[in-house]
Protein backbone atom coordinates (compact mmCIF):
# COMPACT_ATOMS: atom_id res chain seq x y z
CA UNK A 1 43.57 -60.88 -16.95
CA UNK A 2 44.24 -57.53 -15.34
CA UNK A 3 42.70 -55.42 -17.95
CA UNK A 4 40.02 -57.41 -18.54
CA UNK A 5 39.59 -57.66 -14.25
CA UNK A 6 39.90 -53.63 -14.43
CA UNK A 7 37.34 -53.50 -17.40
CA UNK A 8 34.79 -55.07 -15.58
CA UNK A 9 35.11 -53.15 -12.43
CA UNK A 10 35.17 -50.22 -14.33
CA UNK A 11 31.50 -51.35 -16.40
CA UNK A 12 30.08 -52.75 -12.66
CA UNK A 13 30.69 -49.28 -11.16
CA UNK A 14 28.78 -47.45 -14.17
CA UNK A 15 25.39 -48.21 -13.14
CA UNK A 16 24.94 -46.94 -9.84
CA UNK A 17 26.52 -43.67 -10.64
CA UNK A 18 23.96 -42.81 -13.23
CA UNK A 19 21.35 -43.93 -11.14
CA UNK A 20 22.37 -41.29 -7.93
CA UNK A 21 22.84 -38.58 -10.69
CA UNK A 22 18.92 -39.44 -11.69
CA UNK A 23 17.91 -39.66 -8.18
CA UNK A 24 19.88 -36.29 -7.20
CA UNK A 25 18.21 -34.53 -10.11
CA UNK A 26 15.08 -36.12 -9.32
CA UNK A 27 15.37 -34.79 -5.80
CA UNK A 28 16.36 -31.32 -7.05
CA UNK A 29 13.49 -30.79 -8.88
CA UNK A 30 11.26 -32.33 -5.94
CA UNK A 31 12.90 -29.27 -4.08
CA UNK A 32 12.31 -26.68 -6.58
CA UNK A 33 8.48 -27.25 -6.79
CA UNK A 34 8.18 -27.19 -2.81
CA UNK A 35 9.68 -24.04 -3.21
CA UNK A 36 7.66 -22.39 -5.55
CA UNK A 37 4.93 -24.20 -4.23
CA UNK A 38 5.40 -22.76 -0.48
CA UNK A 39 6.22 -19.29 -2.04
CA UNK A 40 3.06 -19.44 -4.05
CA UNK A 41 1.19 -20.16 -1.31
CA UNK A 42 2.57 -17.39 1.32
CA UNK A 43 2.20 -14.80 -1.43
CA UNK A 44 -1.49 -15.41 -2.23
CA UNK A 45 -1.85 -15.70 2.21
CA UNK A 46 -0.33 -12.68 2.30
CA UNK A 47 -2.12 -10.61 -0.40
CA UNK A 48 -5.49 -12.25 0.97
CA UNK A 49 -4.71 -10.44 4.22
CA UNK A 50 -3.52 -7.28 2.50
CA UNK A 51 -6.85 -7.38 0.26
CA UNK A 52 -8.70 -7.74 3.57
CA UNK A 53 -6.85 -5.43 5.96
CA UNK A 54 -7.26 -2.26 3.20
CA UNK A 55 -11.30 -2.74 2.66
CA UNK A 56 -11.84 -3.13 6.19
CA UNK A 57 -9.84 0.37 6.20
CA UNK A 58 -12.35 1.98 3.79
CA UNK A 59 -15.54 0.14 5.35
CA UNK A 60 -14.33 1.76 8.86
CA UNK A 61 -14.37 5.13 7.15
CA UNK A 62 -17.11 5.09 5.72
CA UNK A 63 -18.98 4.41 9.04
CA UNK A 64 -17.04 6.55 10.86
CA UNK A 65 -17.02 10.62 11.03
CA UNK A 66 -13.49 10.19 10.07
CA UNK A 67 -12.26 12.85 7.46
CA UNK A 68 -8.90 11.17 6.86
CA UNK A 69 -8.83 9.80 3.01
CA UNK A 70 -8.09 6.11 3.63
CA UNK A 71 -4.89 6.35 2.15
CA UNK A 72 -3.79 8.51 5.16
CA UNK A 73 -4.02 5.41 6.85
CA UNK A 74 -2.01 2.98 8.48
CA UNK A 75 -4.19 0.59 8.20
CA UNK A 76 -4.00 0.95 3.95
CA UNK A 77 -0.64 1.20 4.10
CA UNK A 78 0.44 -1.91 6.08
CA UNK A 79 -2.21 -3.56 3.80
CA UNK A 80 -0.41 -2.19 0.42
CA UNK A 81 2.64 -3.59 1.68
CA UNK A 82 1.41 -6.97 2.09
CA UNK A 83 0.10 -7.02 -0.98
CA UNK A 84 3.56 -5.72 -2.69
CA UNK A 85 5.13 -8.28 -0.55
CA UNK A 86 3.12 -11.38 -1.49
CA UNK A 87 2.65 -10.16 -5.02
CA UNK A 88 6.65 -10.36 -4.79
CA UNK A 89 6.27 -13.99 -3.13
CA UNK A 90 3.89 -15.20 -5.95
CA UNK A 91 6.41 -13.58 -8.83
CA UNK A 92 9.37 -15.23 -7.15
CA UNK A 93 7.91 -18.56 -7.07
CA UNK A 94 7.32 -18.74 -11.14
CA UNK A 95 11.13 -19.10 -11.26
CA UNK A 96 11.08 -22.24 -8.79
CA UNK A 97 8.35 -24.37 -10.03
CA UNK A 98 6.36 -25.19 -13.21
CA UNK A 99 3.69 -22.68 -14.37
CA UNK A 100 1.31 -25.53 -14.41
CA UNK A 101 2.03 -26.35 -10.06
CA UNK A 102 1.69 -22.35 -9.66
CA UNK A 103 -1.20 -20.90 -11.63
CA UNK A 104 -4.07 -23.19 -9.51
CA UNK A 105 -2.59 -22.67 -6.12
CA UNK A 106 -4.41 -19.04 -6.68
CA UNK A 107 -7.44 -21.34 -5.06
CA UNK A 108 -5.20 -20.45 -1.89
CA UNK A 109 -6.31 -16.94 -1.79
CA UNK A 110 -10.00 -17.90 -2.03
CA UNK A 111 -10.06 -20.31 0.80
CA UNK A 112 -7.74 -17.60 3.31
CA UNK A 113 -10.39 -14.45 2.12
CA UNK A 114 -13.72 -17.21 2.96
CA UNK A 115 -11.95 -17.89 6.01
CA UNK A 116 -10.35 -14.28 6.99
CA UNK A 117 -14.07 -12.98 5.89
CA UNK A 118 -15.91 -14.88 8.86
CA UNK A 119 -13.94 -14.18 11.62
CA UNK A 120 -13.62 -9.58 10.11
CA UNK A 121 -17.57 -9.94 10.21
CA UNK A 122 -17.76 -11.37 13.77
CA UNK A 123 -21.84 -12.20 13.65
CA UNK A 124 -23.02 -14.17 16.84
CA UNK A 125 -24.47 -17.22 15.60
CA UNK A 126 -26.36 -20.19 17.16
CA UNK A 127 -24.33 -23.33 15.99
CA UNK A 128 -26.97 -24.59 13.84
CA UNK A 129 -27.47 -21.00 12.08
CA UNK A 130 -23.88 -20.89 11.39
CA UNK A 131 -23.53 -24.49 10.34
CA UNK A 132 -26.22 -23.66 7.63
CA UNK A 133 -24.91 -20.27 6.68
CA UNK A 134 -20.96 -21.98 6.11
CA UNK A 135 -21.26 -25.76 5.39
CA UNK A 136 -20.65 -25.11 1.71
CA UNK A 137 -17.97 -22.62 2.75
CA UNK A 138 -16.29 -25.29 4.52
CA UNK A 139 -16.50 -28.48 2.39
CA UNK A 140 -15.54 -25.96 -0.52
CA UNK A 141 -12.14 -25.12 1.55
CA UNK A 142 -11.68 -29.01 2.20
CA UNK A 143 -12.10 -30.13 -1.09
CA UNK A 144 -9.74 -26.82 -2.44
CA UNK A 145 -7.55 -28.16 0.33
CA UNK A 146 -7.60 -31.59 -1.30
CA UNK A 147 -7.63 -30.35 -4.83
CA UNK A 148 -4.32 -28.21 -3.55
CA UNK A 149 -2.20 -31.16 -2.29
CA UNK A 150 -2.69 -33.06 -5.26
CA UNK A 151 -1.38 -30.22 -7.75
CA UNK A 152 1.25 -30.31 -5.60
CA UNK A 153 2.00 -33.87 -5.12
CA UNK A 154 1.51 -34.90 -9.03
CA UNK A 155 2.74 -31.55 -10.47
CA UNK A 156 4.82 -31.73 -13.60
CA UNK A 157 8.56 -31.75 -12.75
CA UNK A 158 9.75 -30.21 -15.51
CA UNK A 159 12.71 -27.59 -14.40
CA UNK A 160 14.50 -25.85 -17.49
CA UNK A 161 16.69 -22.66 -16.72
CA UNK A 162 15.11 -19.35 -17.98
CA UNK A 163 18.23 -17.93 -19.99
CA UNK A 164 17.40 -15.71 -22.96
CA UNK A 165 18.24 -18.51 -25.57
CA UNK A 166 15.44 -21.03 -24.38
CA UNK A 167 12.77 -18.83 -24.11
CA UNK A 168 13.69 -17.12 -27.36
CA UNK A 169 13.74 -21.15 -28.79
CA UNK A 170 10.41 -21.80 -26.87
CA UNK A 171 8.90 -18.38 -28.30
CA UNK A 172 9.25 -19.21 -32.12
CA UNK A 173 8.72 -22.63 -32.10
CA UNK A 174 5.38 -24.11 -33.87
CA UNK A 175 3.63 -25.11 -31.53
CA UNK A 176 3.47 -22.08 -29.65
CA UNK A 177 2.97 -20.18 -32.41
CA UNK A 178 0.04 -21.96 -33.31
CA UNK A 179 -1.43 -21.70 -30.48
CA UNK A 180 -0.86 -17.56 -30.23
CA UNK A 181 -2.22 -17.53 -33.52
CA UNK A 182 -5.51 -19.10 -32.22
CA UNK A 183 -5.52 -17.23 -29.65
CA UNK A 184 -5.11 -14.29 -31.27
CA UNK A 185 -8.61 -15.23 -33.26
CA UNK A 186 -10.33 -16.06 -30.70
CA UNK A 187 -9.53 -13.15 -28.88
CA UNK A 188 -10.65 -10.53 -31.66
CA UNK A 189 -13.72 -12.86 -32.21
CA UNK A 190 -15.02 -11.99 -28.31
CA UNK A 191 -13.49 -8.90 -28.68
CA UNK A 192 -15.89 -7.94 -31.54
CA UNK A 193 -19.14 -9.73 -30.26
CA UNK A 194 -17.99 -7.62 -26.57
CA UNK A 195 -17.85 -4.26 -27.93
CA UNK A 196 -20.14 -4.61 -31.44
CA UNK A 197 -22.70 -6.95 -30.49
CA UNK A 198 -23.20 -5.95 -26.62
CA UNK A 199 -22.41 -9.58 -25.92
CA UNK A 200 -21.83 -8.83 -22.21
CA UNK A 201 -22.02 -12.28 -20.85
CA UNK A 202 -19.66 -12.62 -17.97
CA UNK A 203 -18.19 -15.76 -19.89
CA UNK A 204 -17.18 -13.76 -23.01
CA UNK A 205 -15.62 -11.22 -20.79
CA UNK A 206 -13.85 -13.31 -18.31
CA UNK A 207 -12.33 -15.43 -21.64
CA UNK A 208 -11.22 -12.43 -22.56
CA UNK A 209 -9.27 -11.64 -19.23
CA UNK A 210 -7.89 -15.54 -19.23
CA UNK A 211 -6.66 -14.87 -22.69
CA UNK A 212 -4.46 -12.32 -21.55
CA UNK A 213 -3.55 -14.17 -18.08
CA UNK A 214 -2.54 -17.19 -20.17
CA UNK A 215 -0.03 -14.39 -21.66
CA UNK A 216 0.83 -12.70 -18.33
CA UNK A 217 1.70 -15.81 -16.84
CA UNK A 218 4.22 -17.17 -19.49
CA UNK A 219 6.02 -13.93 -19.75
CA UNK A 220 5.65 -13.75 -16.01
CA UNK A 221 7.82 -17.07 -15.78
CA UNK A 222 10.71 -16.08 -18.32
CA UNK A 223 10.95 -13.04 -16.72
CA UNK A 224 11.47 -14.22 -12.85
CA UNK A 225 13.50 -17.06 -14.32
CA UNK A 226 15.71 -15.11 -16.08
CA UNK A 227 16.22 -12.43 -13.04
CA UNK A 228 17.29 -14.85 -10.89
CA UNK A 229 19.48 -16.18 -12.84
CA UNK A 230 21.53 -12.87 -13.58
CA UNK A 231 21.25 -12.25 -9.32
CA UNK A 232 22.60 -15.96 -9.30
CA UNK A 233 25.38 -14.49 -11.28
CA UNK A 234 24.51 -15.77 -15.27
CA UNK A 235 23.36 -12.55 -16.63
CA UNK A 236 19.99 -12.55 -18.96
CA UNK A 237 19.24 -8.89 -18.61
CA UNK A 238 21.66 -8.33 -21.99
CA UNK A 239 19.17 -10.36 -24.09
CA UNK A 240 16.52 -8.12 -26.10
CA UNK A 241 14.10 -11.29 -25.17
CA UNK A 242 13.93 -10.48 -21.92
CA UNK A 243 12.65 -6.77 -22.30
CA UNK A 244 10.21 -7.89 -24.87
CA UNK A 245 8.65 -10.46 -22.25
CA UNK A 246 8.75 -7.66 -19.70
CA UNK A 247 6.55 -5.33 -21.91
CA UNK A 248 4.23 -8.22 -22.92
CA UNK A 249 3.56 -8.92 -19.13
CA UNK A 250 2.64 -5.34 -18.17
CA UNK A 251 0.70 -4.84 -21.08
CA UNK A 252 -1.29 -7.76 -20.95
CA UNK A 253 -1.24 -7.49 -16.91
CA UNK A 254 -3.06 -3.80 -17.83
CA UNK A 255 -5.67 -5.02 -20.12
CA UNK A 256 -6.68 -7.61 -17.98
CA UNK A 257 -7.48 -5.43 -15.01
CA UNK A 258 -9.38 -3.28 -17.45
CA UNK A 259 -11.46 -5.66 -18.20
CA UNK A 260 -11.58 -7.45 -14.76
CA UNK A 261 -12.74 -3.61 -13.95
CA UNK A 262 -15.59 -4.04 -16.18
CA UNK A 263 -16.82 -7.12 -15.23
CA UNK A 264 -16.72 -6.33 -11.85
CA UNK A 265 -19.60 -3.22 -12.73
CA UNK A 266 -21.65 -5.54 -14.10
CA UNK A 267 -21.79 -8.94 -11.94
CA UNK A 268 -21.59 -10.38 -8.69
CA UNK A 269 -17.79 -10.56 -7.57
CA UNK A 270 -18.11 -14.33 -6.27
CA UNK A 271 -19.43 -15.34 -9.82
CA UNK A 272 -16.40 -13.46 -11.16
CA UNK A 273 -14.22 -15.27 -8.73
CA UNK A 274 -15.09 -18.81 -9.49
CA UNK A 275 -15.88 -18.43 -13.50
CA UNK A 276 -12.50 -16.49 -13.60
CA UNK A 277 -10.60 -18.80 -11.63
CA UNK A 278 -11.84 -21.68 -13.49
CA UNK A 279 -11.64 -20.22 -17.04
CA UNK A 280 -7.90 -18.05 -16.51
CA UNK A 281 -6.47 -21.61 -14.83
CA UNK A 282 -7.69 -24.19 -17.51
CA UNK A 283 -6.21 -21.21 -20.27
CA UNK A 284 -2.99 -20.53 -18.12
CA UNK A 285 -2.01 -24.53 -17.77
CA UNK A 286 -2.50 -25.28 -21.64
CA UNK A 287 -0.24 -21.73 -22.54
CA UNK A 288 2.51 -23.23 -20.39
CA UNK A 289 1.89 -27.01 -21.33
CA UNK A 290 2.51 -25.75 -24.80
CA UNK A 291 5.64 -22.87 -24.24
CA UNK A 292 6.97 -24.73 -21.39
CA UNK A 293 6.30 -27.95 -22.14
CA UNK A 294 5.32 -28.90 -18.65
CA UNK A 295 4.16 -32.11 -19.02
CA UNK A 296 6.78 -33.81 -21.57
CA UNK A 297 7.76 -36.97 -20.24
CA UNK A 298 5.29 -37.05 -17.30
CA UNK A 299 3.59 -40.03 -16.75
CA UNK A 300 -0.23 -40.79 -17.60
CA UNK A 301 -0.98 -41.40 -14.09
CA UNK A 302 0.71 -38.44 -12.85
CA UNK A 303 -0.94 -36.06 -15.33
CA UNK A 304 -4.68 -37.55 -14.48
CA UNK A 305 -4.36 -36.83 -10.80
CA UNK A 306 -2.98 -33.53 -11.46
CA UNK A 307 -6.17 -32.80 -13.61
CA UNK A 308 -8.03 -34.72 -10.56
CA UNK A 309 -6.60 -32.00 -8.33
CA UNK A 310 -7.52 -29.59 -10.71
CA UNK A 311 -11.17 -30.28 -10.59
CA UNK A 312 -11.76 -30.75 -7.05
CA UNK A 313 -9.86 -27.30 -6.82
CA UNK A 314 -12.57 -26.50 -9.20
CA UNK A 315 -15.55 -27.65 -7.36
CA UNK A 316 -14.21 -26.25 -4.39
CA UNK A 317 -14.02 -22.60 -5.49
CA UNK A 318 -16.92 -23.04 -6.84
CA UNK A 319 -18.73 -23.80 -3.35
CA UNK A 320 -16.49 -21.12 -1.12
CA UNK A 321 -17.87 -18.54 -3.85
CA UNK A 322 -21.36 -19.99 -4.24
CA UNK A 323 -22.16 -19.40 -0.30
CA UNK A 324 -21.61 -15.73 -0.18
CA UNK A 325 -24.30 -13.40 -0.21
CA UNK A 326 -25.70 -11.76 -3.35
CA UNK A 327 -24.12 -8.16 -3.40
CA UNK A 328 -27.06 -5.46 -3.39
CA UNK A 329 -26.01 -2.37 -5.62
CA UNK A 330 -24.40 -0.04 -3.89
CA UNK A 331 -21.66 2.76 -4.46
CA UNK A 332 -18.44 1.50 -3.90
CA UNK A 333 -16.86 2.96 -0.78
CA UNK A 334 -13.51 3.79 -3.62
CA UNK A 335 -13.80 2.99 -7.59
CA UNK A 336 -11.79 0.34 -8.32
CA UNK A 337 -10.16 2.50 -11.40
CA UNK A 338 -9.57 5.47 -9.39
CA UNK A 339 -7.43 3.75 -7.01
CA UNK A 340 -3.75 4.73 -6.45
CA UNK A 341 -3.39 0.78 -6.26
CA UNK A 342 -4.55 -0.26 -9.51
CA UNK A 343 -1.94 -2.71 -9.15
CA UNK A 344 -4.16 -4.67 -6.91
CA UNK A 345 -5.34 -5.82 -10.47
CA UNK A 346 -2.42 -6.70 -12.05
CA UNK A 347 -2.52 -10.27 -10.79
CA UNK A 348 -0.11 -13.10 -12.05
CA UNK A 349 -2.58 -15.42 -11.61
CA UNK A 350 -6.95 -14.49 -10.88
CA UNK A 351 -8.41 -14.85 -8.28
CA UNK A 352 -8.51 -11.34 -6.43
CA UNK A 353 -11.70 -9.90 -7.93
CA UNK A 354 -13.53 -11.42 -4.96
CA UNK A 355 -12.50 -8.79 -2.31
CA UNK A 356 -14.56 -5.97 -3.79
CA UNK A 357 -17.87 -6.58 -1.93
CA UNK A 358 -16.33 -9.13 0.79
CA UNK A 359 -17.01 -7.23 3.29
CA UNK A 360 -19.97 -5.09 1.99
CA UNK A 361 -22.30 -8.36 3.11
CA UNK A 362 -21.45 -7.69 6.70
């Protein structure tokens, strides 16, 4: 009677201690997304500001009988290092949260520049002027606003630690290799219709530069995840995977800001803005839906508002964008190539094109 007392007791208290494991895990990774999620969206604050603060820097020159080159500055220089330091806030938060929660929060950086642009240009409007010069602005920030908190509320929750043998089992498995190999076609199909055929349409080239963000941001991931694991104390940096994923990031990080360069000679940088962000976000979430596999074991429910979220982040970029003023030609105040910066560019995610003639409509 004992044992079979004891038995039962033992079977009764089963139960509830898998179900606090699954809620403490469930928390965890709750936790993890906010984090990325928050770090995500100081980074692209912060490099909005940076983008903002340094153009403002060569406008001021430029009007000015100044002979300083701007990056004698301290107004460039605090603006580099806010951009190094939310560029380092957007990298960190790869390692915290799903690819698929991080890539569309660049719509963050679009709403802060719309915003951060109105008040640098400081035009005295009558209220009705400057309800009809910004009411797309600002129902394109409040539906990005609305688009935002559902990526974030209905994200995937998928949380896997970056060590060097589940990328390298994520890297050669089928799927994913199907899908580079596709890729890899398509690419050298626009690739030959770009430079053979003169097919400059800003589509073709802005697949192009999603093609290689889609790259940028999965290697981006393993290789955050898998530094902060070794400063957490489980080395990775003795795998070969991790080098190769480092030199496949830069690389493709390069080539994209060549040609982001191009397209930005050729059309208006708030068509670039929302075409790229639209394009390089729909590639980036399908790469790490298929390496990652973000959204195994999610829900339907869950999955549909996330795309939800994704299009009224969509629609929203596309009105913030669609308000500006059509640049006229003019010289740049600096060529984007020449600049010391070039790293400006080399964005994890896409959305940074936008700042070339931001404040050139002023």
């Amino acid at each position: 009677m004992d044992g079979a007392h004891s038995a039962t007791l033992q079977l009764q208290q089963l139960p509830p201690t898998s179900s606090a494991s699954s809620t403490s895990e469930g928390s965890f990774s709750y936790k993890e997304n906010l984090i990325g999620a928050l770090l995500a969206i100081f980074g692209h604050l912060v490099v909005s500001i940076a983008l903002n603060l340094q153009k403002y820097c060569h406008i001021r020159l430029a009007g000015s009988k100044d002979p300083r080159a701007y990056f004698k500055t301290k107004t460039w220089w605090l603006g580099l290092f806010l951009m190094l330091l939310g560029e380092l806030g957007v990298f960190a938060s790869y390692a915290f949260a799903p690819l698929s929660l991080i890539v569309p929060l660049s719509a963050v950086s679009v709403i802060a520049s719309s915003i951060i642009g109105i008040i640098f240009i400081k035009e005295k409007w009558k209220p009705k002027e400057f309800l009809r010069r910004y009411v797309l602005s600002f129902v394109g920030c409040g539906l990005a606003v609305v688009g935002t908190y559902l990526l974030v509320t209905f994200a995937p929750n998928s949380h896997e630690k970056m060590t060097g043998e589940n990328v390298t089992r994520h890297l050669v498995s089928w799927p994913f290799l199907l899908y580079v190999l596709v890729e890899i076609i398509l690419f050298c199909l626009l690739l030959y219709f770009y430079k053979e055929k003169n097919a400059n349409s800003i589509i073709v080239i802005l697949l192009l530069v999603a093609l290689l963000g889609s790259m940028t941001v999965v290697t981006v991931k393993a290789v955050a995840g898998m530094l902060v694991l070794s400063i957490q104390g489980n080395l990775q940096l003795d795998y070969p995977i991790f080098y190769v994923m480092f030199v496949c990031m830069v690389a493709t990080a390069v080539y994209q800001a060549a040609f982001l360069s191009q397209a930005s000679q050729m059309y208006d940088s708030s068509l670039i803005a929302s075409v790229g962000y639209i394009l390089s976000t729909t590639v980036a979430i399908t790469a790490g839906a298929i390496f990652y596999l973000d959204f195994i074991g999610e829900d339907v429910l869950h999955i549909c508002m996330f795309a939800l979220g994704c299009l009224i982040a969509f629609l929203g970029v596309f009105l913030i964008t669609r308000n500006r003023k059509k640049a006229i030609p003019f010289e740049p105040y600096i060529s984007m190539d020449a600049m010391p910066g070039n790293l400006l560019f080399k964005k994890y995610s896409n959305s940074k094109i936008h700042y070339v003639s931001q404040f050139a409509e002023a």
